[in-house]
Structures are given as structure tokens and as C-alpha cells.
N, C-alpha and C. Protein backbone atom coordinates (compact mmCIF):
# COMPACT_ATOMS: atom_id res chain seq x y z
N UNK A 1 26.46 -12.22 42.28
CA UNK A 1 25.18 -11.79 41.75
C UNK A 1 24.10 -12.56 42.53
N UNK A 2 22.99 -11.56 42.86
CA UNK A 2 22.32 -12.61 43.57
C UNK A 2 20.86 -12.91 42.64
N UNK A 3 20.09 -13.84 43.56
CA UNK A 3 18.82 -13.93 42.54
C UNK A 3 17.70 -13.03 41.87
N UNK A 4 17.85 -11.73 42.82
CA UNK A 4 16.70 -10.79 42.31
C UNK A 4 17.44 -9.94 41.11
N UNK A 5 19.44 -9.77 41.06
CA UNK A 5 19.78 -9.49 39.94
C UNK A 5 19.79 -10.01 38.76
N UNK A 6 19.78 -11.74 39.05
CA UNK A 6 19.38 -12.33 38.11
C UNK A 6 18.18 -12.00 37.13
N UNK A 7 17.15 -12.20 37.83
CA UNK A 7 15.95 -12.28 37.47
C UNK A 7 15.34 -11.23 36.09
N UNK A 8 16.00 -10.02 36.91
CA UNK A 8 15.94 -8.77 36.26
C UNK A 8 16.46 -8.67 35.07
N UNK A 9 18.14 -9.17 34.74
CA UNK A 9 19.21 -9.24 33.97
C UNK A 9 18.13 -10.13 32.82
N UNK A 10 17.64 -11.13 33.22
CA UNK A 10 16.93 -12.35 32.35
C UNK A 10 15.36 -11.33 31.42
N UNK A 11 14.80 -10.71 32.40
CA UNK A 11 13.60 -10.17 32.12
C UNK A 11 14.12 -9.21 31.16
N UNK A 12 14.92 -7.77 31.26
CA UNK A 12 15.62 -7.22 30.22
C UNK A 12 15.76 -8.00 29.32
N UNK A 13 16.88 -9.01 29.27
CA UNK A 13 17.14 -9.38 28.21
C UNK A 13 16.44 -10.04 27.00
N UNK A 14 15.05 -10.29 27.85
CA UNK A 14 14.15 -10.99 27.35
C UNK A 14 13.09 -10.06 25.92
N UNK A 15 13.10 -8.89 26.71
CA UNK A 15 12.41 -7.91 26.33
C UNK A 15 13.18 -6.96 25.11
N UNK A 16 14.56 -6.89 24.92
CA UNK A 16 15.62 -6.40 24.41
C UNK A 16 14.70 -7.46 23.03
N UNK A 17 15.17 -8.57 23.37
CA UNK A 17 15.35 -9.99 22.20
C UNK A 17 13.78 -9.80 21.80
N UNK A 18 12.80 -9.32 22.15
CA UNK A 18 11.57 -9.56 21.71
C UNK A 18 11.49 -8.13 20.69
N UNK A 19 12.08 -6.80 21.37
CA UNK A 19 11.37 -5.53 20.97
C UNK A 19 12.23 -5.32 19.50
N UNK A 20 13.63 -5.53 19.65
CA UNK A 20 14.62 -4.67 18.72
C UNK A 20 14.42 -5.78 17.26
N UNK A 21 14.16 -7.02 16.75
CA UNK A 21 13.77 -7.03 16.02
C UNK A 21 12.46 -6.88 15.52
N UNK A 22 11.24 -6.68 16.30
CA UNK A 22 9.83 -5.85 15.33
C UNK A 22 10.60 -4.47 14.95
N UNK A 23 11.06 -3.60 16.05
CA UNK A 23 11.69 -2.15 15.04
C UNK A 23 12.31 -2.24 14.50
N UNK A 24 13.12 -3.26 13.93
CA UNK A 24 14.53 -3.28 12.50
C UNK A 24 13.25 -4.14 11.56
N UNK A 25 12.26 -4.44 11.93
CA UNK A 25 11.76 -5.20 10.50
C UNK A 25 10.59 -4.09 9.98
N UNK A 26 9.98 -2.68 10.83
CA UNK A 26 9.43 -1.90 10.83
C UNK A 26 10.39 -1.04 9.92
N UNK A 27 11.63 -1.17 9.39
CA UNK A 27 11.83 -0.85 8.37
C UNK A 27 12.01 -1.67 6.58
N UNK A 28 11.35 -2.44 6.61
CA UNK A 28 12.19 -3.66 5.70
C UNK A 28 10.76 -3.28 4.77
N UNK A 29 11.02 -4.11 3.46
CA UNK A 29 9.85 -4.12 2.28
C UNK A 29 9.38 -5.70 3.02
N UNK A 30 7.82 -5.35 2.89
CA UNK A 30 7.31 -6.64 3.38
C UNK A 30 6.67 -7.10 2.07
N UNK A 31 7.03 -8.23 0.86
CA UNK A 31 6.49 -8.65 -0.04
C UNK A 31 5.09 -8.81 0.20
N UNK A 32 4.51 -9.28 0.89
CA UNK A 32 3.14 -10.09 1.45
C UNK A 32 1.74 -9.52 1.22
N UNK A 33 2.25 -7.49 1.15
CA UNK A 33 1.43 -6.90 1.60
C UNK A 33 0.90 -6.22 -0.03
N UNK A 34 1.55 -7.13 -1.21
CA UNK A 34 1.58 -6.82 -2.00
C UNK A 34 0.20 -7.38 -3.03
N UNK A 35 -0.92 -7.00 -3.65
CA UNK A 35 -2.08 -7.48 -3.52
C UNK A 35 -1.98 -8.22 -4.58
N UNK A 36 -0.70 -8.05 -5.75
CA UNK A 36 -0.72 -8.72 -7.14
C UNK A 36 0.65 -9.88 -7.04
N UNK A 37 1.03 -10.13 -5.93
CA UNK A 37 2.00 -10.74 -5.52
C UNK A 37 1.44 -12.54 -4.90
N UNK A 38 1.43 -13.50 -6.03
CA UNK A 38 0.80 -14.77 -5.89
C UNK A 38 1.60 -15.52 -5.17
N UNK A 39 2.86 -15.19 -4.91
CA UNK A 39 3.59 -16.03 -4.56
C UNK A 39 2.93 -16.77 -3.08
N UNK A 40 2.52 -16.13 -2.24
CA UNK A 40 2.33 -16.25 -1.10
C UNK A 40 0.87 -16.07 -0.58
N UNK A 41 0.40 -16.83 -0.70
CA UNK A 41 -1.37 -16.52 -0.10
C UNK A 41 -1.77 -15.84 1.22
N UNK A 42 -1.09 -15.52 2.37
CA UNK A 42 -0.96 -15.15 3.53
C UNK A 42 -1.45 -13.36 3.07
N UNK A 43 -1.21 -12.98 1.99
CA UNK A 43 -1.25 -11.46 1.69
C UNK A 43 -1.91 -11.58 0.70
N UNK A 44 -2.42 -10.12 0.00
CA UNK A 44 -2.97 -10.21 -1.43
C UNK A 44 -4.24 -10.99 -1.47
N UNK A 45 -3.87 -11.08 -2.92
CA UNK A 45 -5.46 -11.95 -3.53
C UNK A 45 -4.62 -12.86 -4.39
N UNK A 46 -5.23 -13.92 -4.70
CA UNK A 46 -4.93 -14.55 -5.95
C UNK A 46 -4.92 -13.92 -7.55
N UNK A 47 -4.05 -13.82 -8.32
CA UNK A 47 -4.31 -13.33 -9.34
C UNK A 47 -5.44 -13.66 -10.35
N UNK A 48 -5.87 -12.92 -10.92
CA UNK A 48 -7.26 -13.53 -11.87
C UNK A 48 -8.77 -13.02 -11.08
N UNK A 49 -8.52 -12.79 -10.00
CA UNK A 49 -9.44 -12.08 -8.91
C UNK A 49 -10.26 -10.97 -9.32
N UNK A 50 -11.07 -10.74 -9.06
CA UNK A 50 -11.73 -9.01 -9.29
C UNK A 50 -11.39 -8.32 -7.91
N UNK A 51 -11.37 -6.83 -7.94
CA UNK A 51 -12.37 -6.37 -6.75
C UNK A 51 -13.45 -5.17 -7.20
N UNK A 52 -14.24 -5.07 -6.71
CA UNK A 52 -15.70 -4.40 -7.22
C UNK A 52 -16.04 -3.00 -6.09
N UNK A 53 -16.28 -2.05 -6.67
CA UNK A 53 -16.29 -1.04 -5.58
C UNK A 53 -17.61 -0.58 -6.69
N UNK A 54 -18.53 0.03 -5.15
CA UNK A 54 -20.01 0.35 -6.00
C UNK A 54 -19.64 2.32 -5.43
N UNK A 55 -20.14 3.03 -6.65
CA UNK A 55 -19.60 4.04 -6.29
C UNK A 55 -21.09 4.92 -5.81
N UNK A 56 -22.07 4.08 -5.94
CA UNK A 56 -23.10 4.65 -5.04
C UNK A 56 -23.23 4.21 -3.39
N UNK A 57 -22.23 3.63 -2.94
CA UNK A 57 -21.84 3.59 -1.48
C UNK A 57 -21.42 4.65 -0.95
N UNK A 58 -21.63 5.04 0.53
CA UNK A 58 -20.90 6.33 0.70
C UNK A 58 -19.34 6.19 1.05
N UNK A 59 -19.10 4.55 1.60
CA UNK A 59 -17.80 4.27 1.83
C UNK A 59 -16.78 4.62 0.53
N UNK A 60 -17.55 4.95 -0.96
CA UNK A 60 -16.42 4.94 -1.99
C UNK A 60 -16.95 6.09 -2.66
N UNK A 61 -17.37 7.06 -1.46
CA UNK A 61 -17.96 8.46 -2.44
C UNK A 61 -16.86 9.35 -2.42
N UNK A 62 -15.75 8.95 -2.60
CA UNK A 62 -14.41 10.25 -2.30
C UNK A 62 -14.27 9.50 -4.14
N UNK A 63 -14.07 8.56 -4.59
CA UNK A 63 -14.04 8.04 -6.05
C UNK A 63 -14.88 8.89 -7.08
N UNK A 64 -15.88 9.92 -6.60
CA UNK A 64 -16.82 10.21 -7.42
C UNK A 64 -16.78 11.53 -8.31
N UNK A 65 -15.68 12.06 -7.41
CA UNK A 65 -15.26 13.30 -7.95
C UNK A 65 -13.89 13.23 -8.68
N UNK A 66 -13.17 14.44 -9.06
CA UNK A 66 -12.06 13.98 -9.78
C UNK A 66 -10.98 14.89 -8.87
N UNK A 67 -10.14 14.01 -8.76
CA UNK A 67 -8.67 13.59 -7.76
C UNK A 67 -9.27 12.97 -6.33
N UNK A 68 -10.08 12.39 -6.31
CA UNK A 68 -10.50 11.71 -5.62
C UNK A 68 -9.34 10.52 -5.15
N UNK A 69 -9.62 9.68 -4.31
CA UNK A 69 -8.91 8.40 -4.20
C UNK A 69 -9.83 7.91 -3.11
N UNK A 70 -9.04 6.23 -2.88
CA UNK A 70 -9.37 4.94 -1.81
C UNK A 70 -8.39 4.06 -2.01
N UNK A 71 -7.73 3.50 -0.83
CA UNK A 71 -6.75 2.70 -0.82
C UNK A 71 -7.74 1.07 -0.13
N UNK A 72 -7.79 0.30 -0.98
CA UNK A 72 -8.79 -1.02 -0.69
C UNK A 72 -7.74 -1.84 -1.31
N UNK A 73 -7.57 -2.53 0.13
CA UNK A 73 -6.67 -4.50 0.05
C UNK A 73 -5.50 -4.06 -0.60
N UNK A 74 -4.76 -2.84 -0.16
CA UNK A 74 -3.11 -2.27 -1.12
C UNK A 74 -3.56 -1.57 -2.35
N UNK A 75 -4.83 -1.49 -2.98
CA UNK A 75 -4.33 -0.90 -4.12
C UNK A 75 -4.87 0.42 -3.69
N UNK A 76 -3.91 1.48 -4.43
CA UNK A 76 -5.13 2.91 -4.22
C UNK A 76 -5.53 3.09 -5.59
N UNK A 77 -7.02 3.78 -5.31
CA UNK A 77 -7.25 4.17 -6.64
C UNK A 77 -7.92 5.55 -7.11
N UNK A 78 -7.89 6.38 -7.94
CA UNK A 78 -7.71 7.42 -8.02
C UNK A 78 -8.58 7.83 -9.31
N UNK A 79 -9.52 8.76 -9.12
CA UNK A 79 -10.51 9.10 -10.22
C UNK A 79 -9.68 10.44 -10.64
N UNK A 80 -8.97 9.77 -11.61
CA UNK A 80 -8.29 11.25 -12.62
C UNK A 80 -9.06 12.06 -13.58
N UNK A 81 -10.30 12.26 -13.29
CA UNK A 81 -11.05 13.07 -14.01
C UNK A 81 -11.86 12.42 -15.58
N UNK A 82 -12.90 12.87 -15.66
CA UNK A 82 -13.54 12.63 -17.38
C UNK A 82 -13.72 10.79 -17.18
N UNK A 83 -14.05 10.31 -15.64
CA UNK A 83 -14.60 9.27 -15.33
C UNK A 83 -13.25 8.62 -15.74
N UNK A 84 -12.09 8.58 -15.78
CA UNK A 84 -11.07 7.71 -15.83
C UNK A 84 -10.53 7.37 -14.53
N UNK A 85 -10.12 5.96 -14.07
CA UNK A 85 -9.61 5.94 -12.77
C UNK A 85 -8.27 4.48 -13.34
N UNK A 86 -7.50 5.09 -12.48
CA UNK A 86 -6.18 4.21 -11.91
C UNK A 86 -6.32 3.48 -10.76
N UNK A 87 -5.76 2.37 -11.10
CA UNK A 87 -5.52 1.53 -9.63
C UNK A 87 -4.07 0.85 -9.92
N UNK A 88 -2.97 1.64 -8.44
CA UNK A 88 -1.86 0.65 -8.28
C UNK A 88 -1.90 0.16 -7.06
N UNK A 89 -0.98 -0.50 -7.44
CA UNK A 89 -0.26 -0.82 -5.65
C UNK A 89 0.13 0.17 -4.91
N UNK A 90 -0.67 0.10 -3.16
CA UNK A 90 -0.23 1.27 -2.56
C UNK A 90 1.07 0.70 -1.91
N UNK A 91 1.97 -0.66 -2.41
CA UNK A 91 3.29 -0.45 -1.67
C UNK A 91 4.15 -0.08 -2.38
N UNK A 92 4.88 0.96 -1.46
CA UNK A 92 5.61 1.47 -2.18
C UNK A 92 6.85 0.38 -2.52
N UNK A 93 7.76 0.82 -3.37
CA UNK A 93 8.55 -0.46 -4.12
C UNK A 93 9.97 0.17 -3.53
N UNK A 94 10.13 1.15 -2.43
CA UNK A 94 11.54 1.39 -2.04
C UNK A 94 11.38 0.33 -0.70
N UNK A 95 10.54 0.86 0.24
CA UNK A 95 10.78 -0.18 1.70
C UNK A 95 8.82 -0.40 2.71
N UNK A 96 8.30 -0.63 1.52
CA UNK A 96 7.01 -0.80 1.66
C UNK A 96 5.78 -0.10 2.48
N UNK A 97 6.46 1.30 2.39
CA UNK A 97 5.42 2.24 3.23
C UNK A 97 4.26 2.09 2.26
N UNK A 98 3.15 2.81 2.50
CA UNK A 98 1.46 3.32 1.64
C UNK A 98 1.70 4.24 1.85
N UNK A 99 1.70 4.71 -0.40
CA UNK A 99 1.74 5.55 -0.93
C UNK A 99 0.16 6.19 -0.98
N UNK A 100 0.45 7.46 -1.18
CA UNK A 100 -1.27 8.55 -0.83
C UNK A 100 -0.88 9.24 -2.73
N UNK A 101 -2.25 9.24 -2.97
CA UNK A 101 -2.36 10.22 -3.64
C UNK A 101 -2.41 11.78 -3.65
N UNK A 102 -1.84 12.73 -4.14
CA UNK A 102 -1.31 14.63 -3.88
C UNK A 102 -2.60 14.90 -4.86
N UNK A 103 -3.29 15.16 -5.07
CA UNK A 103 -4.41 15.50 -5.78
C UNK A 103 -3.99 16.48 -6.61
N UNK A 104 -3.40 18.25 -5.72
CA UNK A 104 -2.71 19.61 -6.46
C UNK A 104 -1.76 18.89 -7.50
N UNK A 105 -0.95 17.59 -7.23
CA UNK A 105 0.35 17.58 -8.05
C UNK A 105 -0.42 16.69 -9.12
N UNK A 106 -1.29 15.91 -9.09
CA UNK A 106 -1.39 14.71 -9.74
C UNK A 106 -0.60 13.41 -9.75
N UNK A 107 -0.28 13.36 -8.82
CA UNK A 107 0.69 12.77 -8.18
C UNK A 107 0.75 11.45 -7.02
N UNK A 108 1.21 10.12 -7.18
CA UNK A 108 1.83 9.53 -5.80
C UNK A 108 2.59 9.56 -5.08
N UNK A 109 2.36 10.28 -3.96
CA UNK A 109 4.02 9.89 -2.89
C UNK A 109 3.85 9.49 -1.89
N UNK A 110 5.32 8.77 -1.39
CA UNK A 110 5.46 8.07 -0.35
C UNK A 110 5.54 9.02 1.14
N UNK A 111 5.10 9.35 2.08
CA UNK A 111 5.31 9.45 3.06
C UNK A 111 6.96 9.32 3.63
N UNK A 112 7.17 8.41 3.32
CA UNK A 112 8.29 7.69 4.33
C UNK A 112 9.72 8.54 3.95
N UNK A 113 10.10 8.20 3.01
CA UNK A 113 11.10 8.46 1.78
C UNK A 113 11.20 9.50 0.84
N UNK A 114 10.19 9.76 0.24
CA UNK A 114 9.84 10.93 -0.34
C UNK A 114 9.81 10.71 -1.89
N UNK A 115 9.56 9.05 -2.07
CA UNK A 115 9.25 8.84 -3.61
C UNK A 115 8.34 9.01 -4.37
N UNK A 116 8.59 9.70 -5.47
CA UNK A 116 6.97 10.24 -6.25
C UNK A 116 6.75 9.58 -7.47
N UNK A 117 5.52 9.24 -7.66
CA UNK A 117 5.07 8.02 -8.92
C UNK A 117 4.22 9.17 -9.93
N UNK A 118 4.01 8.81 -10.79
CA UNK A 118 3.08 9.01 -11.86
C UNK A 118 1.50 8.68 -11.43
N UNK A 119 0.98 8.89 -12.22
CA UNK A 119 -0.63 7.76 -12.16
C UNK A 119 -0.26 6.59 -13.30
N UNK A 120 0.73 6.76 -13.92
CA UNK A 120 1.12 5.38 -14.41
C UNK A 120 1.47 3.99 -13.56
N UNK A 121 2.22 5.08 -12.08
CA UNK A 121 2.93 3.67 -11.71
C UNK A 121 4.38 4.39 -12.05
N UNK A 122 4.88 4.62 -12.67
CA UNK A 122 6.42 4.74 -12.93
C UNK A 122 6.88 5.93 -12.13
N UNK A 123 8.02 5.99 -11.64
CA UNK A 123 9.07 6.37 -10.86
C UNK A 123 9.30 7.89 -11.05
N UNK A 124 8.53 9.04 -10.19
CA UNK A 124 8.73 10.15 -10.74
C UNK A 124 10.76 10.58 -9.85
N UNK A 125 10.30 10.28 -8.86
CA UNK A 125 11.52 10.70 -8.03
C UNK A 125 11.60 9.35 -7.30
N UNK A 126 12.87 9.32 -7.07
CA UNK A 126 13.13 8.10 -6.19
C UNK A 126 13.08 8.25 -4.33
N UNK A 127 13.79 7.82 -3.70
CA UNK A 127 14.56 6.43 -4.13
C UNK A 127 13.69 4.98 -4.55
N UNK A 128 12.66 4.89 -4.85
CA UNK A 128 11.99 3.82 -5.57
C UNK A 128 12.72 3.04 -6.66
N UNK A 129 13.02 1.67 -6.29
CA UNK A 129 13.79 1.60 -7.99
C UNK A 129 12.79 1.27 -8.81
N UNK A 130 11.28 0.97 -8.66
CA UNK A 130 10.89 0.54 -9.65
C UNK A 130 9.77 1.06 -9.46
N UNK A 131 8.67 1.14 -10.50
CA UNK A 131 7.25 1.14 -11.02
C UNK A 131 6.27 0.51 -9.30
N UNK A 132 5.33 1.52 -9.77
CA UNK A 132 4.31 0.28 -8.69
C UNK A 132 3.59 -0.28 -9.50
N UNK A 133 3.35 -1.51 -9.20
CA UNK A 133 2.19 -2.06 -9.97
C UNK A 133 0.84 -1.84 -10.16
N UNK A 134 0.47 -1.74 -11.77
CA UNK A 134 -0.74 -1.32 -12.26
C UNK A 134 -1.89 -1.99 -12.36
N UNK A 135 -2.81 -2.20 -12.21
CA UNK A 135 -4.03 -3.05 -12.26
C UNK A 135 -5.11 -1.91 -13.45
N UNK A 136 -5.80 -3.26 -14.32
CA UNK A 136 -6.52 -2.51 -15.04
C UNK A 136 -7.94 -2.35 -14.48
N UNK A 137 -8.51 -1.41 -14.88
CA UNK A 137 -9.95 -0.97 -13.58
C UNK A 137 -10.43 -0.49 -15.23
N UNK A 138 -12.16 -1.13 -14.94
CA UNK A 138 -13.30 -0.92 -15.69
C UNK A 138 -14.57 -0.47 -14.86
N UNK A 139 -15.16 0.35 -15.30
CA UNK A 139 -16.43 0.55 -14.81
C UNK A 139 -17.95 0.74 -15.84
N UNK A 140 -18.43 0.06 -15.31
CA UNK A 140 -19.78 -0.57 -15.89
C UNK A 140 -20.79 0.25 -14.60
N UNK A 141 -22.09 1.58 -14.90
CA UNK A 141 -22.72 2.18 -14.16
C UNK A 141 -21.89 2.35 -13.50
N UNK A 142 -22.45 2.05 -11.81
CA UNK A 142 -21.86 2.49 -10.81
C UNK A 142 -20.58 1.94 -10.55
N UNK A 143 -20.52 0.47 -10.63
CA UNK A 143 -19.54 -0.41 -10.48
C UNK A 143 -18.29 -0.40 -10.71
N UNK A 144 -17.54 0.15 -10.23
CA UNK A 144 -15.44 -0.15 -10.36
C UNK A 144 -15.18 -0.93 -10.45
N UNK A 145 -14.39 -2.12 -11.25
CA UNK A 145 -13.98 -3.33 -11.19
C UNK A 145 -12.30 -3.40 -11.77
N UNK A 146 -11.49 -3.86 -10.54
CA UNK A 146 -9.99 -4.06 -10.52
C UNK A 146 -10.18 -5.16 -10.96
N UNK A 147 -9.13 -5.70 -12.04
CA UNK A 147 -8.68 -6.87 -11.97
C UNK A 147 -7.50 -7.09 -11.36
N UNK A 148 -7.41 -8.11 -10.92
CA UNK A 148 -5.71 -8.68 -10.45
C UNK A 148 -4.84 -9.48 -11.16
């Protein structure tokens, strides 16, 4: 073997060892990304937190109508009509894709997998094994306010 096969053999291999684990972890649940999840400060918020969405912004004028939504810091949230709104976690709880709101169905689903939630949060179709997490949301005038 000489040195320019070397070189090459080294550079591949280098590139192999760098690429193939980001795409095997491009499938995994990433806890972190989870906004009610304290364990870890690197992600999320601290629990006990607000977040505040003014719905006379135009950035949160899709909230104003009903089946509306906005996905802000993981949670989405969703104006289900007669001024009521939901906020969960947009990770999903099978392998951490962001879940969208179906407006026609009333409905969350995952993209990835094909798991469908409630506006509760609970598990319409799987493979999800569990609930997404719910956050309680108040609004005062314009103001949306999540707690965490």
C-alpha cells in the first residue's frame, strides 16, 4: 500500500466515523427538545416559567381564528374555537419528530410515523406510547399565557 492509498483509506474512514452516527441519531427521541422537561437546562424552559404570545402581533395572527395554530419553543398551540386554545408539546413521544396540527380532523399528527393525538394530548393512533404533554394556557385581552 502506498502513501496516497493510505491517505485516502484514513480520509474515508474519517468521514464514515463522523457521518453514520448524526444519521442513526436523526432517528432517536431527543429528551432535550422537550420544553416541560427540567431535567436538563440545555433544552426547554425551566418549569414554573410563562410564555406570553400577544395575539395582536402579526407573527401570532394564525391563533386568531379557529383551527388556527403556532408551534413556539416545542409547544404547538391551537385555537379550537369559542376563544379556547390548547398548548402541548410538539414532540412527539414515539421518536421525537414535530407534531402539526390537521385543522379538517381536529387533530395532531406526526409526520414521521403517522401518530395521531387528540387536542387533549392523548394517543389517538399510535405508534406513540404515550400522551404529549399538556400545558395550561390563559388568556387575559390579547395576551396567551402558557404556563410550564
Amino acid at each position: 500500500m502506498n502513501r496516497r492509498d493510505l491517505v485516502q483509506k484514513v480520509v474515508l474512514g474519517s468521514a464514515v466515523l463522523i457521518l453514520v452516527p448524526s444519521v442513526l441519531k436523526s432517528c432517536t427521541k431527543d429528551t432535550t427538545t422537550d420544553p416541560g422537561n427540567n431535567t436538563n437546562n440545555t433544552g426547554g424552559n425551566p418549569q414554573g416559567t410563562k410564555i406570553n404570545l400577544d395575539l395582536s402581533l402579526a407573527d401570532n395572527s394564525s391563533l386568531n381564528t379557529s383551527g388556527g395554530s403556532k408551534i413556539v419553543q416545542n409547544i404547538i398551540v391551537v385555537n379550537t374555537g369559542s376563544s379556547n386554545f390548547v398548548a402541548l408539546s410538539s414532540v412527539c413521544t414515539h421518536q421525537g419528530c414535530t407534531v402539526g396540527y390537521d385543522s379538517p380532523s381536529g387533530n395532531i399528527k406526526c409526520p414521521c410515523h403517522g401518530s395521531v393525538f387528540a387536542t387533549t394530548g392523548s394517543v389517538i393512533t399510535g405508534p406513540a406510547p404515550t400522551a404529549l404533554q399538556s400545558y395550561p394556557v390563559s388568556k387575559t385581552g390579547n395576551i396567551l399565557t402558557i404556563s410550564l
